[in-house]
N, C-alpha and C. Protein backbone atom coordinates (compact mmCIF):
# COMPACT_ATOMS: atom_id res chain seq x y z
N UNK A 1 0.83 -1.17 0.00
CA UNK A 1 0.00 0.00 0.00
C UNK A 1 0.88 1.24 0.00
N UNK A 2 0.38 1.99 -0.50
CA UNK A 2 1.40 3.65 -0.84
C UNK A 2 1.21 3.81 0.40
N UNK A 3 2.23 4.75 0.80
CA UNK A 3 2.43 5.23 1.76
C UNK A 3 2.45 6.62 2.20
N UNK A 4 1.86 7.27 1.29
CA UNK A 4 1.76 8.51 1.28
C UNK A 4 2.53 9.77 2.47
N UNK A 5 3.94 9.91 1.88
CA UNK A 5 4.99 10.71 3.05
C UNK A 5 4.27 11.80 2.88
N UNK A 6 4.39 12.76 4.10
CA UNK A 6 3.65 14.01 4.26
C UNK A 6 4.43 15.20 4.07
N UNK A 7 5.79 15.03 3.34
CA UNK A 7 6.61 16.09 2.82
C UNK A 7 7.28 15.69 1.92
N UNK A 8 7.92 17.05 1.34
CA UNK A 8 8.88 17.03 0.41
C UNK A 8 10.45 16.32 0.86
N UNK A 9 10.82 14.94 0.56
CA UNK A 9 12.47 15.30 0.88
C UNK A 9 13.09 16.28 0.50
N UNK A 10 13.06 16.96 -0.88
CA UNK A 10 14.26 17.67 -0.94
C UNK A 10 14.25 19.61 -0.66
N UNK A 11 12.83 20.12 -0.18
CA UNK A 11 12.67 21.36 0.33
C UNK A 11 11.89 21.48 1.75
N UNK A 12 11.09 19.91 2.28
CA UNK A 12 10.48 19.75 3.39
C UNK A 12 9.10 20.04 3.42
N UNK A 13 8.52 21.06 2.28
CA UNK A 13 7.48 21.63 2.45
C UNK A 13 6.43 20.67 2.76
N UNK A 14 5.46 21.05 3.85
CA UNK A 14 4.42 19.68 3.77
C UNK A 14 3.26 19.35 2.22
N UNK A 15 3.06 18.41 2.15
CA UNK A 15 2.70 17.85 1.37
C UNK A 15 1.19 16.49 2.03
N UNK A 16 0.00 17.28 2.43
CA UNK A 16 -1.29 16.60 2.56
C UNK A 16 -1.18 15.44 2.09
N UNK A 17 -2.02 14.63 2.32
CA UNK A 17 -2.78 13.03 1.80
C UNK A 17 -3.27 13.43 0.67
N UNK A 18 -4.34 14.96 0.30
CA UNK A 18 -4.98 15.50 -0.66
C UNK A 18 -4.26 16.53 -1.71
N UNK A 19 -2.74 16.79 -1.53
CA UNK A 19 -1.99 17.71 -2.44
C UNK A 19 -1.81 16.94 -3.52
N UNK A 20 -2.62 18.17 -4.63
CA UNK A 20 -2.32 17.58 -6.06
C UNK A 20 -0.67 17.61 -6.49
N UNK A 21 -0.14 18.66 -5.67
CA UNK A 21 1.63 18.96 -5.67
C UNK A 21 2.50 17.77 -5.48
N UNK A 22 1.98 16.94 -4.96
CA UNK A 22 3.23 15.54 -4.54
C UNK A 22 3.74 14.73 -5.68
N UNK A 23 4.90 14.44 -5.76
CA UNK A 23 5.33 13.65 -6.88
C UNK A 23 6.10 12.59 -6.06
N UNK A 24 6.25 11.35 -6.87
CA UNK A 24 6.53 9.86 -6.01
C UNK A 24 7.22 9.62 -7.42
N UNK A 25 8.19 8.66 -7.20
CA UNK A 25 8.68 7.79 -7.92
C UNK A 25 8.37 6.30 -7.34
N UNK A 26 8.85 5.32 -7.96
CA UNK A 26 8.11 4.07 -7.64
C UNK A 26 9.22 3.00 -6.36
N UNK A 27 9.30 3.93 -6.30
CA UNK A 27 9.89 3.34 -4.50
C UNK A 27 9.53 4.72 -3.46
N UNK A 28 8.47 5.43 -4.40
CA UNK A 28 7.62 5.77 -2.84
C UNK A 28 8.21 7.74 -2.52
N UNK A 29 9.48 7.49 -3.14
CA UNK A 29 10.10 8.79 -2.64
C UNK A 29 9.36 9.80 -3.13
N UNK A 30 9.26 11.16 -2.27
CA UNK A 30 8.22 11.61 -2.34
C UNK A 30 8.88 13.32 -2.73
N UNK A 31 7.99 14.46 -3.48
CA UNK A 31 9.03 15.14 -3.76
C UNK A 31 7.76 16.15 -4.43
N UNK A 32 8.13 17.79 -3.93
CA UNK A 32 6.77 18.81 -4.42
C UNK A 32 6.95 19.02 -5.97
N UNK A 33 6.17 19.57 -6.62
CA UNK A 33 5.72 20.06 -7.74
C UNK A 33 7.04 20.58 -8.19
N UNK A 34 7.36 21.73 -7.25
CA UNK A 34 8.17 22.94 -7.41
C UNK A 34 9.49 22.01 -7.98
N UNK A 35 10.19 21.50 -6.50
CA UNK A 35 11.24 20.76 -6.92
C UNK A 35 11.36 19.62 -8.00
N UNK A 36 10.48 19.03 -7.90
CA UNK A 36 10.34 18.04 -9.11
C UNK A 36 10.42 18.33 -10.53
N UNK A 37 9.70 19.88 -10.98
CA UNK A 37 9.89 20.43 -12.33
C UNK A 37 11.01 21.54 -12.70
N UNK A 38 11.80 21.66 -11.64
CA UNK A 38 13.14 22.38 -10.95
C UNK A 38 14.21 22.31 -11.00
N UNK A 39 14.75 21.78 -9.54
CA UNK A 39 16.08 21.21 -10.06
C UNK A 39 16.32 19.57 -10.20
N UNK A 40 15.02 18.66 -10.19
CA UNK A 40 15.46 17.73 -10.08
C UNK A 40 14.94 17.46 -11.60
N UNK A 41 14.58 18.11 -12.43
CA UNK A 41 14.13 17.71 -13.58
C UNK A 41 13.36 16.57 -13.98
N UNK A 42 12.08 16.33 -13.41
CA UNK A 42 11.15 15.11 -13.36
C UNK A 42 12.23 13.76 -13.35
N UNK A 43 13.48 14.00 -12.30
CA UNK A 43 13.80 12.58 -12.24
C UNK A 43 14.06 12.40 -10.61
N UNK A 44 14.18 10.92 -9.87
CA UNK A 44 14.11 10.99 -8.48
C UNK A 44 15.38 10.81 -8.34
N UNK A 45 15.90 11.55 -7.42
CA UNK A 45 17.65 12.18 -7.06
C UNK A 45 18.16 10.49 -6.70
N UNK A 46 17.57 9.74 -5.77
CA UNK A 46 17.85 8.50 -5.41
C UNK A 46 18.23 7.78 -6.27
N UNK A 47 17.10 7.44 -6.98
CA UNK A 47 16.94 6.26 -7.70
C UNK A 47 17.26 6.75 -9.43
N UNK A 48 16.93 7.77 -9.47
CA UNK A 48 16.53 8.48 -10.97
C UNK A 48 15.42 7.94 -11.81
N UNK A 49 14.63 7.10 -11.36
CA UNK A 49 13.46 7.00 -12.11
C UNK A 49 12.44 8.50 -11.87
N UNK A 50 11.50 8.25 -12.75
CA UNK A 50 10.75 9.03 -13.59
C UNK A 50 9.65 9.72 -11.92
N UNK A 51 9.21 11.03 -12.20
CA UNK A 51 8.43 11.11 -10.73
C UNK A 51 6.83 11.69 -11.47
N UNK A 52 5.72 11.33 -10.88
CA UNK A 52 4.63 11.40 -11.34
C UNK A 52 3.52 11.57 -10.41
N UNK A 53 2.40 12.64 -10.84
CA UNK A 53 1.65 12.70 -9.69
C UNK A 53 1.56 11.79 -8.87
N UNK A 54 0.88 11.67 -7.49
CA UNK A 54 1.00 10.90 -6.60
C UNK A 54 -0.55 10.87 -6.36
N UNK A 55 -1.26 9.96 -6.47
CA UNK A 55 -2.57 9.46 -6.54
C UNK A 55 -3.12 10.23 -5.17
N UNK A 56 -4.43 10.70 -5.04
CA UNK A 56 -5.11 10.80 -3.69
C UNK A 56 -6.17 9.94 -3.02
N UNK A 57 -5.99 9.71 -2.17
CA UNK A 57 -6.80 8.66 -1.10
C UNK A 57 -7.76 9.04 -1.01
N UNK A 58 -9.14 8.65 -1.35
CA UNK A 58 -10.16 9.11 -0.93
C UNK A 58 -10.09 8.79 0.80
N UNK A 59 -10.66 9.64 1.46
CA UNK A 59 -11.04 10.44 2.56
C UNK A 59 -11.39 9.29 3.63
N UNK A 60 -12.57 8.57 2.64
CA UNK A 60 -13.25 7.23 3.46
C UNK A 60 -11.61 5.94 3.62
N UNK A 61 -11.33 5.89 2.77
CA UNK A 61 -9.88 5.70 2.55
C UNK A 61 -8.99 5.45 3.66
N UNK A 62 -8.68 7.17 3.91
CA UNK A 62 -7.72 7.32 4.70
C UNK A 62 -7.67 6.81 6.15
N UNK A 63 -9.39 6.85 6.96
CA UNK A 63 -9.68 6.32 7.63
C UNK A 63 -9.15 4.91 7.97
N UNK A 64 -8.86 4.27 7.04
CA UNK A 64 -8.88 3.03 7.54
C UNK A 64 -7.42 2.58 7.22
N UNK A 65 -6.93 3.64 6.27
CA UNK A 65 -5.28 3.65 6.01
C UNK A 65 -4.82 4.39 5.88
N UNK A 66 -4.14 5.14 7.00
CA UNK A 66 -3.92 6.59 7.42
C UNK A 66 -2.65 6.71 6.33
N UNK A 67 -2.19 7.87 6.25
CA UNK A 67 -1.17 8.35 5.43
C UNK A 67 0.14 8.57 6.64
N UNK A 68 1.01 8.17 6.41
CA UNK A 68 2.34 8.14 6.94
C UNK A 68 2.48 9.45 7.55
N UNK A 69 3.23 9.13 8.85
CA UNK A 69 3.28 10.44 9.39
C UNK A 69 4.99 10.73 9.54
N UNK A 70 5.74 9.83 9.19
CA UNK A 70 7.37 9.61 8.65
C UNK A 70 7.51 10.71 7.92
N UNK A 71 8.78 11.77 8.48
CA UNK A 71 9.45 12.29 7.42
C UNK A 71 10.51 11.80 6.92
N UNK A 72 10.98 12.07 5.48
CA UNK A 72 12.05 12.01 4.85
C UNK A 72 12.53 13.17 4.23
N UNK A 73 13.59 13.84 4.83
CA UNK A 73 14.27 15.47 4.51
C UNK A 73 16.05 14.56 4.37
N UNK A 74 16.05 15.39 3.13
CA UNK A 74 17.73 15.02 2.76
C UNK A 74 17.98 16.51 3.25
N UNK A 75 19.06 16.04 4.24
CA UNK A 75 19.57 17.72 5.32
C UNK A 75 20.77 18.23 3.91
N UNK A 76 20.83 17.55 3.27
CA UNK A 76 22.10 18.05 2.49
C UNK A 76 21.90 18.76 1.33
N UNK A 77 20.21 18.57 1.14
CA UNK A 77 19.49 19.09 -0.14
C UNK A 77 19.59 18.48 -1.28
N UNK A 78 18.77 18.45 -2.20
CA UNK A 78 18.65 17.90 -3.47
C UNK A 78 19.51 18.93 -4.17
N UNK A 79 20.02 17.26 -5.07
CA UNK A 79 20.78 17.93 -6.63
C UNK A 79 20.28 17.19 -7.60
N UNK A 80 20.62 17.78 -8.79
CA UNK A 80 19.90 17.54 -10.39
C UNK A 80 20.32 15.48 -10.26
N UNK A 81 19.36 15.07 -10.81
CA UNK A 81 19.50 13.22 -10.96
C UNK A 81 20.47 13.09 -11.74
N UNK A 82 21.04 11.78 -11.59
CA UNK A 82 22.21 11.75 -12.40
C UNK A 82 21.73 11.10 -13.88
């Protein structure tokens, strides 16, 4: 099940269960609008796969599978994917 992180790793900004702004790559890493079309150039700094909206939970949903309350902040900041 997604896990929906509640921030940006690479600027922190929070990022809702319901932000159309979240971008995920497919190990989950999680990453805003801003940075994603920025400096990371729609790729994930980690892994470098591809980053793409991040689906929203309906509501009734969340209830029963809460959204992660785990942050992940790279203290060192994001750089362009390799």
């Amino acid at each position: 099940m997604l896990q929906i992180r509640p921030n940006c790793e690479c600027c922190n900004v929070d990022l809702p269960p319901d932000s159309a702004l979240a971008r995920i790559c497919s190990f989950e890493c999680t990453f805003c609008a801003t940075c994603t079309e920025g400096i990371l150039e729609g790729k994930c700094p980690n892994c470098g796969g591809e980053l793409v909206r991040r689906p929203i939970r309906p509501v009734a949903a969340l209830e029963k599978n809460p959204a992660s309350t785990e942050r992940v902040f790279k203290s060192t900041g994001c750089t362009r994917a390799a």
